[in-house]
Protein backbone atom coordinates (compact mmCIF):
# COMPACT_ATOMS: atom_id res chain seq x y z
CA UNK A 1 -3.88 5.61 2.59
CA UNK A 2 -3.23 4.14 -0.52
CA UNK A 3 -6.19 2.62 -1.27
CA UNK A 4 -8.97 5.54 -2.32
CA UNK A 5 -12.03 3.93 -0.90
CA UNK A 6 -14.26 6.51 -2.03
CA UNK A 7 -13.25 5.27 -5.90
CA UNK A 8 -14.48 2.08 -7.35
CA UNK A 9 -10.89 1.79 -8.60
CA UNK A 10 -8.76 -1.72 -7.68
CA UNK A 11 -5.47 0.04 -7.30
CA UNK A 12 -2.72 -3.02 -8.66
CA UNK A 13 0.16 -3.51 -6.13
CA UNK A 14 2.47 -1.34 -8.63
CA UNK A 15 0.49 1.67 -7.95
CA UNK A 16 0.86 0.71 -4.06
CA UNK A 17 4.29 -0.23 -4.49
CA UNK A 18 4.55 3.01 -6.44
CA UNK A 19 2.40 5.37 -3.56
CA UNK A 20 4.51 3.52 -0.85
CA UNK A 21 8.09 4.44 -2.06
CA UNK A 22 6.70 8.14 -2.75
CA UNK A 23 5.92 8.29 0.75
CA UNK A 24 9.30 6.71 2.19
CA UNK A 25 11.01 9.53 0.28
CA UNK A 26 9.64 11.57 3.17
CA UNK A 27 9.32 9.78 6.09
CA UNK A 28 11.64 6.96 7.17
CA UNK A 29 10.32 3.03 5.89
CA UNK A 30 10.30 1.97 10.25
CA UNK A 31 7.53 5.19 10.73
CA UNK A 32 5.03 4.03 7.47
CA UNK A 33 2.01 2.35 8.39
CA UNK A 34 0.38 0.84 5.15
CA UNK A 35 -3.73 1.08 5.58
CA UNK A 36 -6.32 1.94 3.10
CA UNK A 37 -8.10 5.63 3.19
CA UNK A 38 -10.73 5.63 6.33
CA UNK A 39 -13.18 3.03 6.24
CA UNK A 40 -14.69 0.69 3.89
CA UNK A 41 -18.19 0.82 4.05
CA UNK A 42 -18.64 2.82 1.12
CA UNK A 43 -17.18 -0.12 -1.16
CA UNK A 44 -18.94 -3.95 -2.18
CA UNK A 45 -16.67 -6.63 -0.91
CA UNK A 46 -15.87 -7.74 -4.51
CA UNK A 47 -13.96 -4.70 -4.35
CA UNK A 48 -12.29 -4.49 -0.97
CA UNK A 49 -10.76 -8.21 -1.01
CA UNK A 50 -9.54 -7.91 -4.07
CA UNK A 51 -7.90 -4.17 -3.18
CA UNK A 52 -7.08 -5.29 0.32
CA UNK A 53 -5.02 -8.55 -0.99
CA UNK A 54 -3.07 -6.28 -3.14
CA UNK A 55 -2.44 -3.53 -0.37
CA UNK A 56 -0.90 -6.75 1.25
CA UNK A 57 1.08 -7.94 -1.25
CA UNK A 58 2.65 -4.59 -2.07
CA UNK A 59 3.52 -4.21 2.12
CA UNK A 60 5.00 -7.34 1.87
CA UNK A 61 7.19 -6.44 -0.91
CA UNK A 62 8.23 -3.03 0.30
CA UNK A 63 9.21 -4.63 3.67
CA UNK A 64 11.46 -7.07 2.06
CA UNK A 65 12.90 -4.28 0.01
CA UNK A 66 13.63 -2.19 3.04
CA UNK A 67 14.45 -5.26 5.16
CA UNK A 68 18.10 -4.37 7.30
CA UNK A 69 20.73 -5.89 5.00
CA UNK A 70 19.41 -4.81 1.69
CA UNK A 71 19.55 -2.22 -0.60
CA UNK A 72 16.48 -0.16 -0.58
CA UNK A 73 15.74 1.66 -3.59
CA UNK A 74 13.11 4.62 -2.13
């Protein structure tokens, strides 16, 4: 995952972006699934929507990066 949910911690979509790219150095972009670590009952909503909007943002920018046609920088 790349959203710790056992941490308080708000990871920013760079550190996503960041933990995604790390990962597609490994495994091909079409076989990543983006999700945070299991769960999310251990965290107050102030800090999953806040960490979950991000975890979208930084999919959504990784996708366009490695969208057919483009040059994408792993």
């Amino acid at each position: 995952g790349v959203y710790d949910i056992h941490s308080p911690n708000i990871p920013s979509v760079e550190q996503m972006v960041e933990l995604m790219r790390l990962a597609a150095r490994r495994i091909p972009a079409e076989r990543l699934w983006v999700n945070p670590d299991c769960g999310l009952k251990t965290r107050t909503w102030a800090e999953v929507d806040p960490a979950l909007h991000n975890m979208v943002e930084a999919a959504r920018r990784l996708r366009e990066a490695f969208a057919p046609g483009t040059a994408a920088q792993a």
